[in-house]
PDB file of N, CA and C in Angstrom:
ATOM      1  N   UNK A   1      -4.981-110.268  25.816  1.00  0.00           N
ATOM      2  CA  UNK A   1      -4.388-108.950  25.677  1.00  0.00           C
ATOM      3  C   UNK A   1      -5.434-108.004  25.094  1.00  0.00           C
ATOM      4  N   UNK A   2      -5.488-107.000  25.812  1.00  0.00           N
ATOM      5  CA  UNK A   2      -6.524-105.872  25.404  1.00  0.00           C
ATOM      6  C   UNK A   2      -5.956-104.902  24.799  1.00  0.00           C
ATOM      7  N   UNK A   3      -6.714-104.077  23.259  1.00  0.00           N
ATOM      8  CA  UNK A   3      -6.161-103.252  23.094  1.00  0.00           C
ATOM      9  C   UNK A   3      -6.223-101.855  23.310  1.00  0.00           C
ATOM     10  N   UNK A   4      -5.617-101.029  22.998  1.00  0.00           N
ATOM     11  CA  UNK A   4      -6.444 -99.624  23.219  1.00  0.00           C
ATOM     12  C   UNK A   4      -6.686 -98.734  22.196  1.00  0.00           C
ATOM     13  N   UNK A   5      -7.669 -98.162  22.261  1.00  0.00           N
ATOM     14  CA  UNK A   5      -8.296 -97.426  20.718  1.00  0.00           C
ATOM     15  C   UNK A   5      -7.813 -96.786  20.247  1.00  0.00           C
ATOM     16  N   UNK A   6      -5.868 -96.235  20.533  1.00  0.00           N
ATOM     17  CA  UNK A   6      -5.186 -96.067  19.310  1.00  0.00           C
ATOM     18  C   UNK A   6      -4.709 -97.105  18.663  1.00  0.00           C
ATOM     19  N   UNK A   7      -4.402 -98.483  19.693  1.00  0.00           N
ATOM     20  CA  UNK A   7      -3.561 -99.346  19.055  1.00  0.00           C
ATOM     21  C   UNK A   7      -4.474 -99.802  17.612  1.00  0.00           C
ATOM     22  N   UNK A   8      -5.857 -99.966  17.949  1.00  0.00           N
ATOM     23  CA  UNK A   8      -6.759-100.462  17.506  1.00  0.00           C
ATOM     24  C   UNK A   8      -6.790 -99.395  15.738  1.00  0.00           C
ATOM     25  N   UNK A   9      -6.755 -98.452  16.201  1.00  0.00           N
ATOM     26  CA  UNK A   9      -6.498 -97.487  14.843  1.00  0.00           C
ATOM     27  C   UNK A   9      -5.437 -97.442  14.227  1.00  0.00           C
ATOM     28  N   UNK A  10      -4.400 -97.872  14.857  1.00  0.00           N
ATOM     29  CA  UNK A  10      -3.377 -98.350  13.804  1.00  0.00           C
ATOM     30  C   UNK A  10      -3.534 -99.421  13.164  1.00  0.00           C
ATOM     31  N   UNK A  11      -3.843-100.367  13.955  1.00  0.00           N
ATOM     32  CA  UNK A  11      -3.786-101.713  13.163  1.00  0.00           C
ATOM     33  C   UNK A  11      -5.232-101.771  11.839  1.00  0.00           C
ATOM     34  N   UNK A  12      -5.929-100.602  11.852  1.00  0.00           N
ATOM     35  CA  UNK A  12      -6.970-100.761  11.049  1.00  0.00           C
ATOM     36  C   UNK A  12      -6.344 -99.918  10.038  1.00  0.00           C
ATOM     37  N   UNK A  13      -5.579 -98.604  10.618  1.00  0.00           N
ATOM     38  CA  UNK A  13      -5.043 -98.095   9.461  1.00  0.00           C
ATOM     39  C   UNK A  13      -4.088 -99.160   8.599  1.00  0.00           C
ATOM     40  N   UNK A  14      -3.251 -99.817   9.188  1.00  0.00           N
ATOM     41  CA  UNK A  14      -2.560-100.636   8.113  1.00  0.00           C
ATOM     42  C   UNK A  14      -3.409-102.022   7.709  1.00  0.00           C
ATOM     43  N   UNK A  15      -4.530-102.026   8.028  1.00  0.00           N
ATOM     44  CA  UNK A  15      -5.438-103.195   7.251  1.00  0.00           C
ATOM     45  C   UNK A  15      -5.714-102.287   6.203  1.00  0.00           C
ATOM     46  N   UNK A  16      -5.614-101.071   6.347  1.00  0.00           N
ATOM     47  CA  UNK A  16      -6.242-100.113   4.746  1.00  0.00           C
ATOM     48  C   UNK A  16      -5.160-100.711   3.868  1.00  0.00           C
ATOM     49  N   UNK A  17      -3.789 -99.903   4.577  1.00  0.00           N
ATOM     50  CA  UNK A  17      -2.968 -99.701   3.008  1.00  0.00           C
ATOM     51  C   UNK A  17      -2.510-101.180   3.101  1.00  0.00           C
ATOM     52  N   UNK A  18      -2.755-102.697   3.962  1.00  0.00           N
ATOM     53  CA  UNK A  18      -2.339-103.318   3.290  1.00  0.00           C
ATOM     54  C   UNK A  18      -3.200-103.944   2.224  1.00  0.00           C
ATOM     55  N   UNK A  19      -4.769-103.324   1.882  1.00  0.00           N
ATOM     56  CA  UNK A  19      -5.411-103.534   0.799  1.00  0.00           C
ATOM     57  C   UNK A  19      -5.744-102.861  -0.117  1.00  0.00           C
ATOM     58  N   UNK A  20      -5.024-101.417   0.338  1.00  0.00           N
ATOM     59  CA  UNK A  20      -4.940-100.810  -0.538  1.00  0.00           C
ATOM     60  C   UNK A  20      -3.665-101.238  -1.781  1.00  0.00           C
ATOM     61  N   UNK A  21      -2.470-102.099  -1.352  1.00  0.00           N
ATOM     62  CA  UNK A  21      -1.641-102.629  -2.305  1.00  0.00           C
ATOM     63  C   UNK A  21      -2.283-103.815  -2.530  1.00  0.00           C
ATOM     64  N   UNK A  22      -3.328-104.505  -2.418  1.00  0.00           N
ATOM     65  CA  UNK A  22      -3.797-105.509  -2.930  1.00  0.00           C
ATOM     66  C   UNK A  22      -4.385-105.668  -4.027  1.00  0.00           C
ATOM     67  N   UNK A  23      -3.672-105.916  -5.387  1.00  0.00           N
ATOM     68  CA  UNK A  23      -4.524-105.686  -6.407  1.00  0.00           C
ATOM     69  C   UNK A  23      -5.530-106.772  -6.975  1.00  0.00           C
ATOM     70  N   UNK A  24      -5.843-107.661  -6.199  1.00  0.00           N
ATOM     71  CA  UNK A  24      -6.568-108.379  -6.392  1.00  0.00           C
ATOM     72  C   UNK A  24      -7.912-108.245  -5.493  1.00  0.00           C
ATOM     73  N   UNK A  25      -7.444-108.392  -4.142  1.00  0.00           N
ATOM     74  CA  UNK A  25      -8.401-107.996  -3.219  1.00  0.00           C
ATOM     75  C   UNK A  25      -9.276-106.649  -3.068  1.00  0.00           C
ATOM     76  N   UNK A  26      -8.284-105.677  -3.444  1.00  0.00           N
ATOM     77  CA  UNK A  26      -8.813-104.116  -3.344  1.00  0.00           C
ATOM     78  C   UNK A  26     -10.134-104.272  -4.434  1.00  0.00           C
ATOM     79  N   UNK A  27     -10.343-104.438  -5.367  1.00  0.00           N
ATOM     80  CA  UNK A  27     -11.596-104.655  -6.559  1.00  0.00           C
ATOM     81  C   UNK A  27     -12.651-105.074  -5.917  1.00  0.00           C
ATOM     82  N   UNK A  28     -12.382-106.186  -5.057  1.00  0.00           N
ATOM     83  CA  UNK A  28     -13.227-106.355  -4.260  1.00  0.00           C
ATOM     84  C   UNK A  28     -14.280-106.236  -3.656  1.00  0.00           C
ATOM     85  N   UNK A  29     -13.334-105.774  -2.860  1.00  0.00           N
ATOM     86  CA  UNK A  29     -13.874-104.470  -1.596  1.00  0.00           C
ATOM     87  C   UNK A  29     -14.590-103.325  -2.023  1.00  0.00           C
ATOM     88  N   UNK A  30     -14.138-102.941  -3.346  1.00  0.00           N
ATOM     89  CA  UNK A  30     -14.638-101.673  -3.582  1.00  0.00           C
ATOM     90  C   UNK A  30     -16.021-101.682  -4.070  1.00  0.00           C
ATOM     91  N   UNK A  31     -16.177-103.281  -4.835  1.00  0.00           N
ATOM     92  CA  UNK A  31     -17.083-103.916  -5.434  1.00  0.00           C
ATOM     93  C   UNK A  31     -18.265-104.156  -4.749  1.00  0.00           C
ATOM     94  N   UNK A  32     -18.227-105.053  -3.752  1.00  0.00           N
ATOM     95  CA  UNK A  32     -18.929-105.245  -2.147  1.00  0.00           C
ATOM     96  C   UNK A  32     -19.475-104.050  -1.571  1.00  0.00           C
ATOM     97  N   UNK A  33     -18.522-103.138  -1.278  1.00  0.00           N
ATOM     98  CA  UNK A  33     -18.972-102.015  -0.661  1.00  0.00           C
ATOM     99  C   UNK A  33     -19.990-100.649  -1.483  1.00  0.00           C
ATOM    100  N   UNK A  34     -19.260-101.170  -2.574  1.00  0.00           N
ATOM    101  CA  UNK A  34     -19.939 -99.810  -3.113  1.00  0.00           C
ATOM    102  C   UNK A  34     -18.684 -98.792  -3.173  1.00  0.00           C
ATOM    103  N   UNK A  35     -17.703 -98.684  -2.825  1.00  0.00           N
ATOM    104  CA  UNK A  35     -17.059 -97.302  -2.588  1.00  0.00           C
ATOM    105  C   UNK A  35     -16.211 -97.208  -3.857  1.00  0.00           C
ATOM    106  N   UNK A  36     -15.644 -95.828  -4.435  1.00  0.00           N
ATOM    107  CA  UNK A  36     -14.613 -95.643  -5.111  1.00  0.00           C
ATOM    108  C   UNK A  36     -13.658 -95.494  -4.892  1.00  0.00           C
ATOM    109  N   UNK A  37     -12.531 -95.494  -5.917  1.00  0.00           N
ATOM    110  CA  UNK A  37     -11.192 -95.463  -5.501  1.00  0.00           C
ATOM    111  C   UNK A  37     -11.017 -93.983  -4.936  1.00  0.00           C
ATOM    112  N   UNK A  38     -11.298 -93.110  -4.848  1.00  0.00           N
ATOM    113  CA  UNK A  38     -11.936 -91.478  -4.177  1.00  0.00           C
ATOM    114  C   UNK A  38     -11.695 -91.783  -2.485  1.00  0.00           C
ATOM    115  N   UNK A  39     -13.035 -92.581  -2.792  1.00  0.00           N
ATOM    116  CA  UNK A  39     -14.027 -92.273  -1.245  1.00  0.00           C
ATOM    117  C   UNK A  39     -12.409 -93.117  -0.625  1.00  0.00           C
ATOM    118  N   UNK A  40     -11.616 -94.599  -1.031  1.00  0.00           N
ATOM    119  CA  UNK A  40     -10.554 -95.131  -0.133  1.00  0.00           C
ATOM    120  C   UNK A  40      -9.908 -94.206   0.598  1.00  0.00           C
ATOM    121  N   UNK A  41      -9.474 -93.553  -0.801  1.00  0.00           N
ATOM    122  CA  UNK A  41      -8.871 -92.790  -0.264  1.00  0.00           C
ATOM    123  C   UNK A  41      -9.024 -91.715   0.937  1.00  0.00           C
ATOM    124  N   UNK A  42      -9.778 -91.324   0.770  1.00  0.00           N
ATOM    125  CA  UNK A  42     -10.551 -90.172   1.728  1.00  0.00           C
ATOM    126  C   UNK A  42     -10.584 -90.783   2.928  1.00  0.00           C
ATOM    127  N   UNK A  43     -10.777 -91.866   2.927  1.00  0.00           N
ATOM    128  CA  UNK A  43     -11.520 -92.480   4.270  1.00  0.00           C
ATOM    129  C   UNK A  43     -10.652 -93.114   5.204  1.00  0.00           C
ATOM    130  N   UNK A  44      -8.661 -92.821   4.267  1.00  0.00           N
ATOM    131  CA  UNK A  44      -8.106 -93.840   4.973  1.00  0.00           C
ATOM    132  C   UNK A  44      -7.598 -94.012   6.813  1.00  0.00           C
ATOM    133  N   UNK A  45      -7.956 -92.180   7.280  1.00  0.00           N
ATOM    134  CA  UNK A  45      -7.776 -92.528   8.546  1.00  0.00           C
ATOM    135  C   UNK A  45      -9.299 -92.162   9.631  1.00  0.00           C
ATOM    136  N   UNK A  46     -10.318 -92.922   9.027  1.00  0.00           N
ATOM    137  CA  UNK A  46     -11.596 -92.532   9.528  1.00  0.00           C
ATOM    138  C   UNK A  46     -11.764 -94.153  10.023  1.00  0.00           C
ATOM    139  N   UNK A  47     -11.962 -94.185  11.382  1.00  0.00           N
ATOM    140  CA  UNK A  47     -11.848 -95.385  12.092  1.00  0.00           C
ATOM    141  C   UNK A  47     -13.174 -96.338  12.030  1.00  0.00           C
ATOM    142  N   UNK A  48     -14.207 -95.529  11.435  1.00  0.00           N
ATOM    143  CA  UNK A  48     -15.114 -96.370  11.317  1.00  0.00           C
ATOM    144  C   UNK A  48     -15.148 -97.206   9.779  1.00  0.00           C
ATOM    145  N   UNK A  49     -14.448 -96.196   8.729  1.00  0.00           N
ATOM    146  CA  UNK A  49     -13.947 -97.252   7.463  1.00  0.00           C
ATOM    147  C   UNK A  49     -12.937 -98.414   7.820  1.00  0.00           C
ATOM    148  N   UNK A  50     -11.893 -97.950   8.566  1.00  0.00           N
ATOM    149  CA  UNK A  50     -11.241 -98.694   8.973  1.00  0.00           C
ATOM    150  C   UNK A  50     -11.860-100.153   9.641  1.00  0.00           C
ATOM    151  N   UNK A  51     -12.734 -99.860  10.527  1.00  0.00           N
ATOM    152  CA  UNK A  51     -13.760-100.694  11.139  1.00  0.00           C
ATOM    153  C   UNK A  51     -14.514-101.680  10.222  1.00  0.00           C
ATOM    154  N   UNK A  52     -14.654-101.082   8.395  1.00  0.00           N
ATOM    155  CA  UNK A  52     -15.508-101.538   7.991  1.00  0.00           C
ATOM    156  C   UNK A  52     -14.188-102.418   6.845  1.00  0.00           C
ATOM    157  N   UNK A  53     -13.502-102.061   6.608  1.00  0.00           N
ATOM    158  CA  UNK A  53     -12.041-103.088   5.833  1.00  0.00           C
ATOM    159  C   UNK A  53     -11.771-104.156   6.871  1.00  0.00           C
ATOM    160  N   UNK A  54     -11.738-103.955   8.023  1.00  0.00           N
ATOM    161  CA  UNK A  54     -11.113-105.114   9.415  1.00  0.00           C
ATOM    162  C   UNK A  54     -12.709-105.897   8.630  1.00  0.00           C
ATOM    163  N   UNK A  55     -14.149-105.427   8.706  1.00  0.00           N
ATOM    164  CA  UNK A  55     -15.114-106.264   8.540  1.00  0.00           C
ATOM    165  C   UNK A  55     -14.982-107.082   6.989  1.00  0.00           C
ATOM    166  N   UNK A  56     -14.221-106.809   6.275  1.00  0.00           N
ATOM    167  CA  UNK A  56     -14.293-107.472   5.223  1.00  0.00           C
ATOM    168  C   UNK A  56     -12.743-108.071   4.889  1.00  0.00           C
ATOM    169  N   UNK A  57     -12.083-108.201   5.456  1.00  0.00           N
ATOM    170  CA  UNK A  57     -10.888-108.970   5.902  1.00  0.00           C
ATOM    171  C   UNK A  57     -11.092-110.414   6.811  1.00  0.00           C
ATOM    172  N   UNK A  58     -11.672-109.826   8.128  1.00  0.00           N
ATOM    173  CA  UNK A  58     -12.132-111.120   9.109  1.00  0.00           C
ATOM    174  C   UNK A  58     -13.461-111.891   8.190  1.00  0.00           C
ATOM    175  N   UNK A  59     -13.874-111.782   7.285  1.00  0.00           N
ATOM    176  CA  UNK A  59     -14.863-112.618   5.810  1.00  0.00           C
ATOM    177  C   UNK A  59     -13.721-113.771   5.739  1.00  0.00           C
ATOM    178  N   UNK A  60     -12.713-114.005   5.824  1.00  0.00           N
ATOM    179  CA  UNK A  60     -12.146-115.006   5.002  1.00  0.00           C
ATOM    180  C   UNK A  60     -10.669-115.393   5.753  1.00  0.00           C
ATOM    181  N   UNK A  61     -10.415-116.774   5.966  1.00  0.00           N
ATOM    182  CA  UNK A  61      -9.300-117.122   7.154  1.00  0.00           C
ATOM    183  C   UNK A  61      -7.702-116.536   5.799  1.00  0.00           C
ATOM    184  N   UNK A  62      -7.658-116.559   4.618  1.00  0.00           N
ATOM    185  CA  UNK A  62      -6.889-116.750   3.967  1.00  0.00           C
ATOM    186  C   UNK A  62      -6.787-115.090   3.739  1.00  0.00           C
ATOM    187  N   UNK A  63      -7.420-114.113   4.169  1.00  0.00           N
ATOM    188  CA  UNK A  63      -7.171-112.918   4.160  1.00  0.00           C
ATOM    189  C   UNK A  63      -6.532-112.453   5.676  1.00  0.00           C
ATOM    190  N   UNK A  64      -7.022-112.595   6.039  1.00  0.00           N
ATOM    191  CA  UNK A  64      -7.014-112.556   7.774  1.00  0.00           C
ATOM    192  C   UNK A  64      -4.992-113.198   8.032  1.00  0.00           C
ATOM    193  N   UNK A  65      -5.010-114.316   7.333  1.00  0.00           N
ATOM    194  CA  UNK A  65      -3.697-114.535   7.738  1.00  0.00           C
ATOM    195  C   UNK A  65      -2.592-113.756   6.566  1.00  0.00           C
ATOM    196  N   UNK A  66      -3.204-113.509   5.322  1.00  0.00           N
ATOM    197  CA  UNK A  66      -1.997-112.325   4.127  1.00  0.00           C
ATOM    198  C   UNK A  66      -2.202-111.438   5.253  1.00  0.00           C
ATOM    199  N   UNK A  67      -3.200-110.906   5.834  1.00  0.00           N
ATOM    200  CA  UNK A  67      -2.745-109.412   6.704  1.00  0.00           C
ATOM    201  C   UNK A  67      -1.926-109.321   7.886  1.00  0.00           C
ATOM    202  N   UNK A  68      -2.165-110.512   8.569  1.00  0.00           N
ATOM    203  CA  UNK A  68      -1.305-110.767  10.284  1.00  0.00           C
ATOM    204  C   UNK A  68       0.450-111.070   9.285  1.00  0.00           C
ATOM    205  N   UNK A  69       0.450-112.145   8.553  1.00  0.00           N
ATOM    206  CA  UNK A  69       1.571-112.322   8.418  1.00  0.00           C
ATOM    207  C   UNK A  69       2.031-110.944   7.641  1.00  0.00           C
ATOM    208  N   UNK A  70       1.786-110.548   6.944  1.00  0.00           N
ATOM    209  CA  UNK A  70       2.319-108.946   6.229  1.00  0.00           C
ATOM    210  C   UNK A  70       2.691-108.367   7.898  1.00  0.00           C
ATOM    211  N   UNK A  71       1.773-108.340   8.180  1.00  0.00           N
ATOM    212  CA  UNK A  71       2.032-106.871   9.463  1.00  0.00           C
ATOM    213  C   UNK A  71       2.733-107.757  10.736  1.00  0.00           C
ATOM    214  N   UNK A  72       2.958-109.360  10.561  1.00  0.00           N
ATOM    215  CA  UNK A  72       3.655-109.760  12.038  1.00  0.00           C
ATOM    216  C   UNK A  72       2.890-109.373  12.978  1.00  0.00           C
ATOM    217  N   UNK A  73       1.654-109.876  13.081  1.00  0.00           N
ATOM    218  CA  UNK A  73       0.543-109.815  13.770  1.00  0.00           C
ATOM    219  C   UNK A  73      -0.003-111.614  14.147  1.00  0.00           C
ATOM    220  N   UNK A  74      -0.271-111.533  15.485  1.00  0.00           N
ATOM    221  CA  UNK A  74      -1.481-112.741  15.698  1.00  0.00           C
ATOM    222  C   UNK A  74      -2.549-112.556  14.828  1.00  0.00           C
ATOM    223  N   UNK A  75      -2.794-114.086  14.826  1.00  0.00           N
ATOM    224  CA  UNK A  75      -4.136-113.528  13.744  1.00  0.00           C
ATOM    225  C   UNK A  75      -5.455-113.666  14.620  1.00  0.00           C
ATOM    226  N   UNK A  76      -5.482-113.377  16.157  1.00  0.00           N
ATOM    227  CA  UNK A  76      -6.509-112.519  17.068  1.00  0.00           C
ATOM    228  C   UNK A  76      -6.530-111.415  16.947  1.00  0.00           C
ATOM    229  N   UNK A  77      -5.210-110.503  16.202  1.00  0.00           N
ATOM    230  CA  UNK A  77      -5.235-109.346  16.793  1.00  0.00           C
ATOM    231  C   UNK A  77      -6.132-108.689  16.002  1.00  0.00           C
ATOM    232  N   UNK A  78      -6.588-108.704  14.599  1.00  0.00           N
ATOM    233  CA  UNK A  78      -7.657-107.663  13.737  1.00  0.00           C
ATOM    234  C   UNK A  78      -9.171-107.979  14.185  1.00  0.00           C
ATOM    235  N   UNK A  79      -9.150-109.168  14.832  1.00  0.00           N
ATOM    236  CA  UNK A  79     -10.786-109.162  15.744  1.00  0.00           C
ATOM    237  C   UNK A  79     -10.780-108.675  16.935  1.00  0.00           C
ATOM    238  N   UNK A  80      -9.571-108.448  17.892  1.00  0.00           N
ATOM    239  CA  UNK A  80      -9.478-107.502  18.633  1.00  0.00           C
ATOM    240  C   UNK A  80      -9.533-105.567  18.276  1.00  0.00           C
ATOM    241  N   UNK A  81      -8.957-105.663  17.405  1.00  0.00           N
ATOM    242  CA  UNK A  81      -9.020-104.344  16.663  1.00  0.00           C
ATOM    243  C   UNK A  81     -10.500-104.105  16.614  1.00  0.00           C
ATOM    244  N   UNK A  82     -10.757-104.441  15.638  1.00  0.00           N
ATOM    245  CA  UNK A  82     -12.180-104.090  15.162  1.00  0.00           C
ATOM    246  C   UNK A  82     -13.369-104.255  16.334  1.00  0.00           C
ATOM    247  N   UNK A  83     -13.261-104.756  17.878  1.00  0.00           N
ATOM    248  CA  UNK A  83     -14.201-104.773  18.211  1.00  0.00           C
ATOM    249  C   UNK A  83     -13.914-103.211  19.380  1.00  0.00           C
ATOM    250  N   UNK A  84     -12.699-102.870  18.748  1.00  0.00           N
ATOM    251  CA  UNK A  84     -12.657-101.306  19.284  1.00  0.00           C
ATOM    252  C   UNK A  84     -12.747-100.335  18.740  1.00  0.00           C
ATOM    253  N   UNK A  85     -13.055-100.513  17.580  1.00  0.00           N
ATOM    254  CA  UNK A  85     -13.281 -99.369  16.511  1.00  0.00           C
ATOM    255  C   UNK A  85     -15.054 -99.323  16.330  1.00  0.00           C
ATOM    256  N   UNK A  86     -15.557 -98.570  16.118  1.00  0.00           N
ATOM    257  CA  UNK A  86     -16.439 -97.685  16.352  1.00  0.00           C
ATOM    258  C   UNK A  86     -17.490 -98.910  15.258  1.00  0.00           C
ATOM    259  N   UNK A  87     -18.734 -99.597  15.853  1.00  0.00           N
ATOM    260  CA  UNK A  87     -19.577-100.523  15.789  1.00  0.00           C
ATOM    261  C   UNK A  87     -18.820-101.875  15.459  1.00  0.00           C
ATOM    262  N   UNK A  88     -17.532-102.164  16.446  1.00  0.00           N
ATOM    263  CA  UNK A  88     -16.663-103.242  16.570  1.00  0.00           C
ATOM    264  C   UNK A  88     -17.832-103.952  18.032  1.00  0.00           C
ATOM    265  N   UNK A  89     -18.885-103.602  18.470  1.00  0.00           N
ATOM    266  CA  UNK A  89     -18.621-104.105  19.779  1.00  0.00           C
ATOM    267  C   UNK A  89     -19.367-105.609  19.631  1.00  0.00           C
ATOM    268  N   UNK A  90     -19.348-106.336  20.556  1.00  0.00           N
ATOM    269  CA  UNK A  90     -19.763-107.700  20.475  1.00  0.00           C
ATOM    270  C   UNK A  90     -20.784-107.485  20.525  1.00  0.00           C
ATOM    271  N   UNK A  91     -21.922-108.730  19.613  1.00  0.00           N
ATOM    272  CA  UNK A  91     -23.123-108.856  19.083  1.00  0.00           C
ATOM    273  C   UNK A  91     -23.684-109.585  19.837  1.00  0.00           C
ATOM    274  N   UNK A  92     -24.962-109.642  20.704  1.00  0.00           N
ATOM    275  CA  UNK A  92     -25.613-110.562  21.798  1.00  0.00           C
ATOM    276  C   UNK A  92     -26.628-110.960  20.801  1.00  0.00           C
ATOM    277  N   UNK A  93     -27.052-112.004  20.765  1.00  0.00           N
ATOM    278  CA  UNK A  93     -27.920-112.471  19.624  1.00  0.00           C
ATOM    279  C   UNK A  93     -29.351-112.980  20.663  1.00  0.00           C
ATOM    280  N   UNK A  94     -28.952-112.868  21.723  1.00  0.00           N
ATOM    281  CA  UNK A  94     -30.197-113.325  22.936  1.00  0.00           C
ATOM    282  C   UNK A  94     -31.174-112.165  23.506  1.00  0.00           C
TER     283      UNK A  94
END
């Protein structure tokens, strides 16, 4: 199943706010990245942040499945997402 680059922006928008209620995970992220609780905010419907939370979600099978099961999602669907959001595309290593 293919998605299309709104579906793909929704499902990244709710990978935000579902780490944005993560009070464990959100520290994180913010930690890793560098960003403030500011910039989250700011950034929450900019598809390439979005792009970059799907990248630090798909880091770990035990995150990947708190987010599919929260949102009643396959847990293909946020690596489908993200390889439609803006530097989602597949990596040729050859």
């Amino acid at each position: 199943m293919a998605l299309s680059r709104d579906s793909a922006e929704l499902i990244g928008l709710q990978a935000v706010a579902w780490l944005a209620t993560n009070d464990e995970l959100l520290p994180v992220f913010l930690g890793a990245t560098g960003a403030s609780q500011e910039d989250f905010r700011e950034a929450l419907e900019d598809p390439v942040f979005q792009g970059a939370v799907l990248d630090f979600i798909l880091m770990d099978d035990a995150w990947i499945s708190g987010f599919c099961d929260a949102q009643a999602l396959s847990y293909e669907t946020p690596r489908m997402a993200r390889a439609m959001l803006p530097g989602g595309g597949e990596v040729n290593w050859t």
